[in-house]
C-alpha atoms as a PDB file:
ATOM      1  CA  UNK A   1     197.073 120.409 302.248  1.00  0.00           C
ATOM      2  CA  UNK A   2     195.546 121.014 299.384  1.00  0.00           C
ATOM      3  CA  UNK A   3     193.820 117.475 298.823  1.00  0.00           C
ATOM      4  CA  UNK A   4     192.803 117.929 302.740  1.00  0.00           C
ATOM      5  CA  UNK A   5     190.627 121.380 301.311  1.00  0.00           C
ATOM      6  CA  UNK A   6     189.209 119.495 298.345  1.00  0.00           C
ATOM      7  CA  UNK A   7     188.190 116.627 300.858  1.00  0.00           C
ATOM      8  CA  UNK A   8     186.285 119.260 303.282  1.00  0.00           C
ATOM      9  CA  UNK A   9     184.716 121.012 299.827  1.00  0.00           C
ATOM     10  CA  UNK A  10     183.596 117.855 298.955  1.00  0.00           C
ATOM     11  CA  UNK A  11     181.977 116.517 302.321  1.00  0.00           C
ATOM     12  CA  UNK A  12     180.112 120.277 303.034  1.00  0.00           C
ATOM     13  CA  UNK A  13     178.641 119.644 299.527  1.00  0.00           C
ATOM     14  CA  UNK A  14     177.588 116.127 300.245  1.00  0.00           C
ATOM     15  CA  UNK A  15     176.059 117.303 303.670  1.00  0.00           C
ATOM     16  CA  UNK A  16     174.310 120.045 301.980  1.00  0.00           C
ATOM     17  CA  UNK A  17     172.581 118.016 299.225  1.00  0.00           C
ATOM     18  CA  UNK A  18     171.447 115.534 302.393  1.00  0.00           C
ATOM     19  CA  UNK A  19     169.731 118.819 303.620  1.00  0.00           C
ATOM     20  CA  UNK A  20     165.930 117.467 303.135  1.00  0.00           C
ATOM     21  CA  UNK A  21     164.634 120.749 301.374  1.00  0.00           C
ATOM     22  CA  UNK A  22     162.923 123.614 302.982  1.00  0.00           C
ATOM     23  CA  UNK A  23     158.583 123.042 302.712  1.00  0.00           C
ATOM     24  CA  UNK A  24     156.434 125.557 301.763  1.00  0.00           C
ATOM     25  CA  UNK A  25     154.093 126.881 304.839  1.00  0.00           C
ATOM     26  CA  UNK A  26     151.008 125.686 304.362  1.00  0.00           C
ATOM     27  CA  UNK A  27     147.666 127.995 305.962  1.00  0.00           C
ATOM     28  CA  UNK A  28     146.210 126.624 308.862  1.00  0.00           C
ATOM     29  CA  UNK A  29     142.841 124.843 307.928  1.00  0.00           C
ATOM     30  CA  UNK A  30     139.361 126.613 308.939  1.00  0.00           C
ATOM     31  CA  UNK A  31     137.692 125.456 311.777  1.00  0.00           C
ATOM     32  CA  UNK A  32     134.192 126.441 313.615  1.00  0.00           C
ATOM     33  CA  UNK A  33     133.435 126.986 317.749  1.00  0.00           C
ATOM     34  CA  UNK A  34     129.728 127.813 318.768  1.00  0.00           C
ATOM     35  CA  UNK A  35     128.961 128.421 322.113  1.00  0.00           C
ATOM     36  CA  UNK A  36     125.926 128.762 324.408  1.00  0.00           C
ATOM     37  CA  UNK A  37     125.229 131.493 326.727  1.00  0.00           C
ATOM     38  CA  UNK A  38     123.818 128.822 329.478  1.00  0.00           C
ATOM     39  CA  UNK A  39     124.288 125.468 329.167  1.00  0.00           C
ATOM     40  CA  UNK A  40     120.393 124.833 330.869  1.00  0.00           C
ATOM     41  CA  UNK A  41     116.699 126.454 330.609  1.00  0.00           C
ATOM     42  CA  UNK A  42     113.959 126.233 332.272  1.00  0.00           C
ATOM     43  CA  UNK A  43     110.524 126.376 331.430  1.00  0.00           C
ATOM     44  CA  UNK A  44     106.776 126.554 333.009  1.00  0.00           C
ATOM     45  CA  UNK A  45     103.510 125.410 332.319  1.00  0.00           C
ATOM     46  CA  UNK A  46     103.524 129.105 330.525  1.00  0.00           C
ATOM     47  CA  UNK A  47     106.205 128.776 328.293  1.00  0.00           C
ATOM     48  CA  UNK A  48     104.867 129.829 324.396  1.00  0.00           C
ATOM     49  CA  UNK A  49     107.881 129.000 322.643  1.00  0.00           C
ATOM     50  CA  UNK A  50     111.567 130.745 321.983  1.00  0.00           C
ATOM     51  CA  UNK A  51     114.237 131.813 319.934  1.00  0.00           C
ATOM     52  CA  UNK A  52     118.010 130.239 321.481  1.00  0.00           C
ATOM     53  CA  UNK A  53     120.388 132.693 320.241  1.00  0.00           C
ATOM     54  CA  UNK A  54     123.601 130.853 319.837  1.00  0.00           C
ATOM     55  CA  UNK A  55     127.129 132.794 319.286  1.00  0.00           C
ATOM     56  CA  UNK A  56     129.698 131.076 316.974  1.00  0.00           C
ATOM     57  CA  UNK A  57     133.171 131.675 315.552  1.00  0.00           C
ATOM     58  CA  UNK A  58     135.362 130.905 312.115  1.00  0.00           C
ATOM     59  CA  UNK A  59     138.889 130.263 313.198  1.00  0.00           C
ATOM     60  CA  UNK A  60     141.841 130.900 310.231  1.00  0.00           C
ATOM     61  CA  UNK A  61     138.643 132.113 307.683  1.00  0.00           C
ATOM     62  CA  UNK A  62     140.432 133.360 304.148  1.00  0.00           C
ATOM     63  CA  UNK A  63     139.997 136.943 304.048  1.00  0.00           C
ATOM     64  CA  UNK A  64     139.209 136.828 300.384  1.00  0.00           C
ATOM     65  CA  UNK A  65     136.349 134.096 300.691  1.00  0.00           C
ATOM     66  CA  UNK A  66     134.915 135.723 303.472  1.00  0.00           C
ATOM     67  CA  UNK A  67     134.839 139.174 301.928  1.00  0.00           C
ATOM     68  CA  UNK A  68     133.203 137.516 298.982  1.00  0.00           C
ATOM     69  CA  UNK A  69     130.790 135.615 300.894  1.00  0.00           C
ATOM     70  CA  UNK A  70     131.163 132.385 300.444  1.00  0.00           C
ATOM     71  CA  UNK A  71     131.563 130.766 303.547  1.00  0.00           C
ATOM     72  CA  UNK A  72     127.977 129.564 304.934  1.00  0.00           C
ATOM     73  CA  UNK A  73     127.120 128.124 308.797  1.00  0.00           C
ATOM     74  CA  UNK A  74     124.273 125.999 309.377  1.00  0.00           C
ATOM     75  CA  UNK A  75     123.130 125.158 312.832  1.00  0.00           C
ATOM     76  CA  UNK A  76     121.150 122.410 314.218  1.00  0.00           C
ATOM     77  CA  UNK A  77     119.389 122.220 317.477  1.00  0.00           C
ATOM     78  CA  UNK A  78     118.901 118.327 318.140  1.00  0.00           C
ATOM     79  CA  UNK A  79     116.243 117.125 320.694  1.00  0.00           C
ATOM     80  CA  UNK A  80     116.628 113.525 322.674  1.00  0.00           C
ATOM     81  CA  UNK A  81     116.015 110.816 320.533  1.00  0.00           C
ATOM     82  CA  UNK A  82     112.943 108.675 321.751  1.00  0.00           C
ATOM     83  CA  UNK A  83     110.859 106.035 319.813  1.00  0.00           C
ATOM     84  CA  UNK A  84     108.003 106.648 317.714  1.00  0.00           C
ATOM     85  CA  UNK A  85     104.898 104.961 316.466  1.00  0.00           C
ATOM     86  CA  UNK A  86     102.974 106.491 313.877  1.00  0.00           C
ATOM     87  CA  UNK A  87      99.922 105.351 313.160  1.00  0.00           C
ATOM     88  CA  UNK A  88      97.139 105.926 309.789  1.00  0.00           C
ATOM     89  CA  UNK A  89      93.501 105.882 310.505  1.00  0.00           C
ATOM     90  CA  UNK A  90      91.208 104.260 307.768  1.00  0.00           C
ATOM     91  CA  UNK A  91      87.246 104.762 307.649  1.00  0.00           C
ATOM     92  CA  UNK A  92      85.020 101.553 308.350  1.00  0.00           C
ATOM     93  CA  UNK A  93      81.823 101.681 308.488  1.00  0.00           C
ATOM     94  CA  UNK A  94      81.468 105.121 309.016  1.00  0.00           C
ATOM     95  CA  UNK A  95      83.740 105.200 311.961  1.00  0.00           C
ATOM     96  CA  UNK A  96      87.340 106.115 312.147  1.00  0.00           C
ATOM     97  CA  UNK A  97      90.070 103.061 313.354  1.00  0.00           C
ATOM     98  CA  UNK A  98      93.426 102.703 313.248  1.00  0.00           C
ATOM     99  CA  UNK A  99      94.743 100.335 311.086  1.00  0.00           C
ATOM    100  CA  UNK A 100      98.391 100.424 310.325  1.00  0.00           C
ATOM    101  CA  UNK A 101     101.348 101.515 312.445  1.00  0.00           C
ATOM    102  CA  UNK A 102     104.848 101.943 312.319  1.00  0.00           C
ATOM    103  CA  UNK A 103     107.432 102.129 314.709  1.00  0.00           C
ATOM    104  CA  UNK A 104     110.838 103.957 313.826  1.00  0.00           C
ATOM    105  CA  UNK A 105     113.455 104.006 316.494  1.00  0.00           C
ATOM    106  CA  UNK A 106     115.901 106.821 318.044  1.00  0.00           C
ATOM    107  CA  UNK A 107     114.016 109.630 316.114  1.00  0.00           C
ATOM    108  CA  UNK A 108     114.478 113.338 317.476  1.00  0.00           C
ATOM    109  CA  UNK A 109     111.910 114.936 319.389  1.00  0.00           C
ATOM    110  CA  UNK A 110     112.921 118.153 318.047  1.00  0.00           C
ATOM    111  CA  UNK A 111     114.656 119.678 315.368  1.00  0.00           C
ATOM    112  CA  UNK A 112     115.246 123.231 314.281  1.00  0.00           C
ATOM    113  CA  UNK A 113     117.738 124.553 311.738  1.00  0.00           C
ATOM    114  CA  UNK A 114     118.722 128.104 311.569  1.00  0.00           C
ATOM    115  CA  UNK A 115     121.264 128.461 307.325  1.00  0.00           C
ATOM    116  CA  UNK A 116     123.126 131.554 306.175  1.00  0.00           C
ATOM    117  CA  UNK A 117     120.995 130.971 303.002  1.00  0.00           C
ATOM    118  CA  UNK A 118     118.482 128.134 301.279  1.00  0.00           C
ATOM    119  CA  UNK A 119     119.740 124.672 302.422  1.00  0.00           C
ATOM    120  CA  UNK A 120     119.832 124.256 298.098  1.00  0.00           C
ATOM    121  CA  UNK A 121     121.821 127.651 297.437  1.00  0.00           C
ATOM    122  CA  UNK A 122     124.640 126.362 300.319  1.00  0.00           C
ATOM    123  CA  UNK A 123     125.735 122.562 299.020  1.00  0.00           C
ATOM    124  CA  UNK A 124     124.442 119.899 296.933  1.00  0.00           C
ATOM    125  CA  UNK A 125     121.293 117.889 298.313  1.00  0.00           C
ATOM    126  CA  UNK A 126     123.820 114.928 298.316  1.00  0.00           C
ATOM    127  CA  UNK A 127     126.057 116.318 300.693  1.00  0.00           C
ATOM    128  CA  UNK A 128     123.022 117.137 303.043  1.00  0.00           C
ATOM    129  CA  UNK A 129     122.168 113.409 302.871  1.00  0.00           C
ATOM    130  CA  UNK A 130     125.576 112.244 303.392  1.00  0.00           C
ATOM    131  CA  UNK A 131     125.721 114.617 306.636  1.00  0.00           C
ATOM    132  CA  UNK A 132     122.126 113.622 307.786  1.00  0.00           C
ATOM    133  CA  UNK A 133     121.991 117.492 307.496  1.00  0.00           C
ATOM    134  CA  UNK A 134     118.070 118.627 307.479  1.00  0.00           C
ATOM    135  CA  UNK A 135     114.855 117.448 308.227  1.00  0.00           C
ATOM    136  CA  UNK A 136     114.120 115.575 305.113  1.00  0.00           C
ATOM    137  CA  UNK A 137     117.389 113.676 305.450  1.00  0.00           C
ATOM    138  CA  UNK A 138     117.097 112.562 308.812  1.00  0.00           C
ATOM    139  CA  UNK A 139     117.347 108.773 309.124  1.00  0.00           C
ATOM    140  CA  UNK A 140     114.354 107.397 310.136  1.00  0.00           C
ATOM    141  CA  UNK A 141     115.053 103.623 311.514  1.00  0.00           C
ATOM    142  CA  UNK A 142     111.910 101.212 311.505  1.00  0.00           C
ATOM    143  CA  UNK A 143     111.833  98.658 313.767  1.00  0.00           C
ATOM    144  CA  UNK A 144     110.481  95.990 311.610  1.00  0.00           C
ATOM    145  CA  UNK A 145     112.616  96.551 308.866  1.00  0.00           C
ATOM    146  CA  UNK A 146     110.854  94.266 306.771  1.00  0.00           C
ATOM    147  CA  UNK A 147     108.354  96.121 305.667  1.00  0.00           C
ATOM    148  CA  UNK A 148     108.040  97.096 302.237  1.00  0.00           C
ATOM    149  CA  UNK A 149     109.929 100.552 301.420  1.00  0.00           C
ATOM    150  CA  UNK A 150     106.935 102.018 299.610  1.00  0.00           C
ATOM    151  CA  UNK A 151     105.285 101.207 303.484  1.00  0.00           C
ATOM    152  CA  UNK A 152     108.372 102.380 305.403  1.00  0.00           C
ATOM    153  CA  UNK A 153     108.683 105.986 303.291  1.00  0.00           C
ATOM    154  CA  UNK A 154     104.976 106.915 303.871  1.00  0.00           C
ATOM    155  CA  UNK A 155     105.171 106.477 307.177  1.00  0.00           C
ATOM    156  CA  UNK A 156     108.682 108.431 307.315  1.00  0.00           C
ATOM    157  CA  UNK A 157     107.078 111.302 305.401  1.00  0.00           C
ATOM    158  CA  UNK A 158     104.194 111.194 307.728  1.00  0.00           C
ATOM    159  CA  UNK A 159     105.925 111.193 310.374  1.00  0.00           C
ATOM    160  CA  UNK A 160     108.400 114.311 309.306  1.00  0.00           C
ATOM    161  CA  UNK A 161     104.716 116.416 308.351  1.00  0.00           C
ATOM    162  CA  UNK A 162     103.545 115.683 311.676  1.00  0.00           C
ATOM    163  CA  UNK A 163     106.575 117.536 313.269  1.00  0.00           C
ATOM    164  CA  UNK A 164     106.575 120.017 310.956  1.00  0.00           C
ATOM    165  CA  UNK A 165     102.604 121.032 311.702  1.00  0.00           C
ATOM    166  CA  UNK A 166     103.449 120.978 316.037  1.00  0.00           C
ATOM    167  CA  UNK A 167     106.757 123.276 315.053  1.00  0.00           C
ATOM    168  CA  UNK A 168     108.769 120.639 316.458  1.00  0.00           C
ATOM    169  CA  UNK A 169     110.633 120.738 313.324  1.00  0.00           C
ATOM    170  CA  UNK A 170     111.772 123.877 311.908  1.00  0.00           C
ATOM    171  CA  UNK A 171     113.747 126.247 309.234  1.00  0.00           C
ATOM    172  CA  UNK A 172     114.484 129.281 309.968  1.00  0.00           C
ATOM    173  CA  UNK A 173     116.211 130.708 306.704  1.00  0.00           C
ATOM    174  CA  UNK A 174     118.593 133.455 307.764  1.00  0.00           C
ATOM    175  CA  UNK A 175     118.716 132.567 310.808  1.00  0.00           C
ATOM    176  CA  UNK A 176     122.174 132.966 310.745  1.00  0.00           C
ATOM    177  CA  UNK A 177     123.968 136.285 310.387  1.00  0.00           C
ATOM    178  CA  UNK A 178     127.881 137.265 309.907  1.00  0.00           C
ATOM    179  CA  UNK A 179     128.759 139.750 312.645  1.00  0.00           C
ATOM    180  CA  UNK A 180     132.261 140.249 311.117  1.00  0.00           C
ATOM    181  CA  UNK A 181     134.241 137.895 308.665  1.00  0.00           C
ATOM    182  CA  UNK A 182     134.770 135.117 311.690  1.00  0.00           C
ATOM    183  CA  UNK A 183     132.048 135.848 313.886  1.00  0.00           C
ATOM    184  CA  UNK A 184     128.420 135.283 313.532  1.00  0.00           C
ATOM    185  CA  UNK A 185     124.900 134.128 315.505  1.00  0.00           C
ATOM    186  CA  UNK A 186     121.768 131.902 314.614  1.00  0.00           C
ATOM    187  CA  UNK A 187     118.744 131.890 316.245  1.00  0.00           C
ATOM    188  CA  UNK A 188     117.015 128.711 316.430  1.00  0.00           C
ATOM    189  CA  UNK A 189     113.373 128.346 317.293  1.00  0.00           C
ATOM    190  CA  UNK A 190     111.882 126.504 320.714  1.00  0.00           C
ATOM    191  CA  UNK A 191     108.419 125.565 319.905  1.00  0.00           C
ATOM    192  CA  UNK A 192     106.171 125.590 323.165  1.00  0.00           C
ATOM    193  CA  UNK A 193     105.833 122.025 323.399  1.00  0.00           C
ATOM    194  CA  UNK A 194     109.960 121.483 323.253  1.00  0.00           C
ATOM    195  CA  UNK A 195     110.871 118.514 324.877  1.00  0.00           C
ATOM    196  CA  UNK A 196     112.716 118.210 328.508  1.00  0.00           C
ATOM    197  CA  UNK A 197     116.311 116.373 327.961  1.00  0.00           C
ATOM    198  CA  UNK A 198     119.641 116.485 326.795  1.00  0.00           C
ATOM    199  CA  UNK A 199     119.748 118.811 323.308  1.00  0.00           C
ATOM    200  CA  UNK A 200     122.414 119.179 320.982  1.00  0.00           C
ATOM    201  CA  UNK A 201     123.474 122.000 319.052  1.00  0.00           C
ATOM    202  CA  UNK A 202     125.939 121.495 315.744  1.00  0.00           C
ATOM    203  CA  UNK A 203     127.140 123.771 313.381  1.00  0.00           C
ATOM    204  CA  UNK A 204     128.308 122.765 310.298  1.00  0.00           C
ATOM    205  CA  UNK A 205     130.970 125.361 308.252  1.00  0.00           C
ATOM    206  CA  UNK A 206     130.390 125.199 304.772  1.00  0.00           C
ATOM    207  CA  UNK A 207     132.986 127.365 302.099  1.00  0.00           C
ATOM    208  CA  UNK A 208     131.730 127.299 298.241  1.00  0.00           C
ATOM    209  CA  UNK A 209     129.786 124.445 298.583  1.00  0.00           C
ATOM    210  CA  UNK A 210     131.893 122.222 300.345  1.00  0.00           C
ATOM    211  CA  UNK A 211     131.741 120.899 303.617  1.00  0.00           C
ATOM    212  CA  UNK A 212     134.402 122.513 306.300  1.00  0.00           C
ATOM    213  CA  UNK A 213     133.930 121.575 309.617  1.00  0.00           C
ATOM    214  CA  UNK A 214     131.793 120.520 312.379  1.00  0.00           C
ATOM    215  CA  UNK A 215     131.223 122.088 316.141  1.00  0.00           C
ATOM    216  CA  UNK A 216     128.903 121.251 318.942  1.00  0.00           C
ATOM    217  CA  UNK A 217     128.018 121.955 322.284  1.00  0.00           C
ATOM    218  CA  UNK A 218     124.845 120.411 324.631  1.00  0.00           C
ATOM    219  CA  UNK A 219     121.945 122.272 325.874  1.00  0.00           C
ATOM    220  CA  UNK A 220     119.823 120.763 329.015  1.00  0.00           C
ATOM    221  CA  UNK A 221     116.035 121.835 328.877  1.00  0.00           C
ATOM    222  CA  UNK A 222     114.206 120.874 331.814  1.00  0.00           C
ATOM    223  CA  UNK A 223     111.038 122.206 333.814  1.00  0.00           C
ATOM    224  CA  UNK A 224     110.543 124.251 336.315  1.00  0.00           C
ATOM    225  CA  UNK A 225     108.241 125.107 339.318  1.00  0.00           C
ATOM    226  CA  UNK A 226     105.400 123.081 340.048  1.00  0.00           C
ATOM    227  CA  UNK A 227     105.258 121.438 336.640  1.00  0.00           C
ATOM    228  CA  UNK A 228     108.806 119.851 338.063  1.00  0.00           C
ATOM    229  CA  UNK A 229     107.487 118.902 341.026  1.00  0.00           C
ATOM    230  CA  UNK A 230     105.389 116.645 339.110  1.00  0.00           C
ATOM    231  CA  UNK A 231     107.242 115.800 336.265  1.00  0.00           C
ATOM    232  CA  UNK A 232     110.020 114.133 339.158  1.00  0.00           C
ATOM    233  CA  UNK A 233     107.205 112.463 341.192  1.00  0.00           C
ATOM    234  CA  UNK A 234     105.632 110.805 338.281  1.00  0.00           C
ATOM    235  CA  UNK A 235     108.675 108.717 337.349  1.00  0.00           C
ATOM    236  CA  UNK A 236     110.479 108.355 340.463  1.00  0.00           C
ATOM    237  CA  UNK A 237     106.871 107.424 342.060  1.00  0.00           C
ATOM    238  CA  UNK A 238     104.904 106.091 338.674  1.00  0.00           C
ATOM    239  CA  UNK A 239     102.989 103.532 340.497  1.00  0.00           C
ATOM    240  CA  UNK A 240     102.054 105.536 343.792  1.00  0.00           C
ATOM    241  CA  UNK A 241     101.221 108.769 341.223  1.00  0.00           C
ATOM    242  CA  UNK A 242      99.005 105.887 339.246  1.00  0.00           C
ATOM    243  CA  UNK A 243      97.367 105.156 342.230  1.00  0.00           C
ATOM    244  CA  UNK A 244      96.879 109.073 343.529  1.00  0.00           C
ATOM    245  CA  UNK A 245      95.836 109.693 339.834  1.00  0.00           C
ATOM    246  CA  UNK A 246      93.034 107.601 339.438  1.00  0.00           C
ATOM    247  CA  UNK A 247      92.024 107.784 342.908  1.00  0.00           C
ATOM    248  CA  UNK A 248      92.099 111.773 342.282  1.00  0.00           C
ATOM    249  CA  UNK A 249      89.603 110.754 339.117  1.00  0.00           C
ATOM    250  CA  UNK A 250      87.372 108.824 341.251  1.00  0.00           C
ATOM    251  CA  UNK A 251      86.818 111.440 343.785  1.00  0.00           C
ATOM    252  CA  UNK A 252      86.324 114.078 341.416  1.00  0.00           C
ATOM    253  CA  UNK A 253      83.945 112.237 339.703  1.00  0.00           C
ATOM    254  CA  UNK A 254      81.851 110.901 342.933  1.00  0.00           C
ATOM    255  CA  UNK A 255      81.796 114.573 344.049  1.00  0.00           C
ATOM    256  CA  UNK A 256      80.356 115.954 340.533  1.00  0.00           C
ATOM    257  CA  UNK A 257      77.658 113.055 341.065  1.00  0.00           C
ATOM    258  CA  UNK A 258      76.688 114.882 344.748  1.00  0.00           C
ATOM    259  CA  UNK A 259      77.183 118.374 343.264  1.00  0.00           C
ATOM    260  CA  UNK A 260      75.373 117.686 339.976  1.00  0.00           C
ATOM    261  CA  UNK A 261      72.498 115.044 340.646  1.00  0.00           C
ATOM    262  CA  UNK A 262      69.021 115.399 340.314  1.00  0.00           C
ATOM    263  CA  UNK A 263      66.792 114.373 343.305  1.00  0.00           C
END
């Protein structure tokens, strides 16, 4: 009897050191959700520009980083992506020409950016670049990619001052604004000449520098009214609006001959 207790002794200790031990709980990792009050707008021949408010939340924020500020959200309002030539005029003889072109590929139409704080008091400008995070660190994709570089930045930086100067590309510091320690809401800026297409909005969670966690959610602008009307004729129809266009030109101008001649 008594070797039969020492034998059950011994096997509950065995069993208990094959217990694999107990893990520590580990915090659930932070995470970001934006979301869009309508998921399409529509605009006229009218339209002046906007500010898109968008709504987001942190989910599982640290009280303690939050209360000391140092989570930031940037968000990104992304246009289509459509090819674009850019071209440098050169003076000859007095008259204005152009000269050299480039052609970059896939290149938003639009892009505005609504930060917590400066884009360099949030992260490193490395991190931005390894994100394609920002304006300046958009990749711009030539076509002919054998160009020189010196050719292919000027024409990038060109190209990015351009979109600046139409508002098509935009910074809107602040633009984002804690409404408690997990949510918040950025504004981003529509300039008046936004393109019609699929957009896509992306916020990026950023805590002490480092980046968190991405979120994003698609926005349809598309026109409205008459402007519609034609916008949908012209390329379901382009040849038969062609034709009604120039034969619209012709008329008008044959009638300003009647109206305006002198006998």
């Amino acid at each position: 009897m008594a070797g039969l207790r020492a034998f059950a002794a011994a096997l509950s200790l065995s069993m208990l050191f094959a217990l694999p031990p107990a893990t520590a709980q580990t915090p659930p990792a932070e995470s970001i959700q934006i979301g869009l009050s309508t998921d399409a707008i529509s605009i006229t021949a009218g339209f002046s520009g906007a500010d898109l408010t968008i709504f987001g939340s942190l989910e599982n924020p640290d009280p303690l980083v939050a209360r000391q500020g140092r989570y930031d959200v940037i968000v990104v309002l992304e246009g289509p992506p459509r090819p674009v030539v850019v071209r440098r005029k050169d003076r000859v003889l007095g008259v204005w020409i152009n000269l050299d072109s480039e052609t970059f590929e896939n290149v938003p139409v639009s892009y505005s950016v609504a930060t917590t704080r400066p884009l360099q008091d949030i992260a490193e400008p490395a991190k931005y670049k390894q994100l394609s995070l920002g304006a300046q660190n958009l990749y711009m994709k030539p076509a002919d990619e054998t160009d020189s570089p010196a050719t292919i930045e000027e024409f990038t930086a060109a190209l990015r001052d351009r979109k600046a100067a139409t508002g098509l590309y935009s910074e809107n510091v602040g633009g984002v604004q804690f409404l408690s320690q997990n949510l918040f809401r950025a504004t981003v800026r529509l300039a008046p000449n936004v393109p019609v297409g699929t957009h896509k909005a992306r916020a990026f969670l950023f805590k002490s520098g480092m980046f968190v966690k991405e979120s994003s959610a698609q926005l349809e602008i598309r026109k409205s009214g008459f402007e519609q009307s034609v916008f949908r004729v012209a390329h379901d129809y382009s040849f038969l609006y062609g034709v009604f266009a120039i034969s619209l030109a012709m008329l008008t101008g044959w009638l300003g001959r009647l109206i305006f001649r002198k006998d």
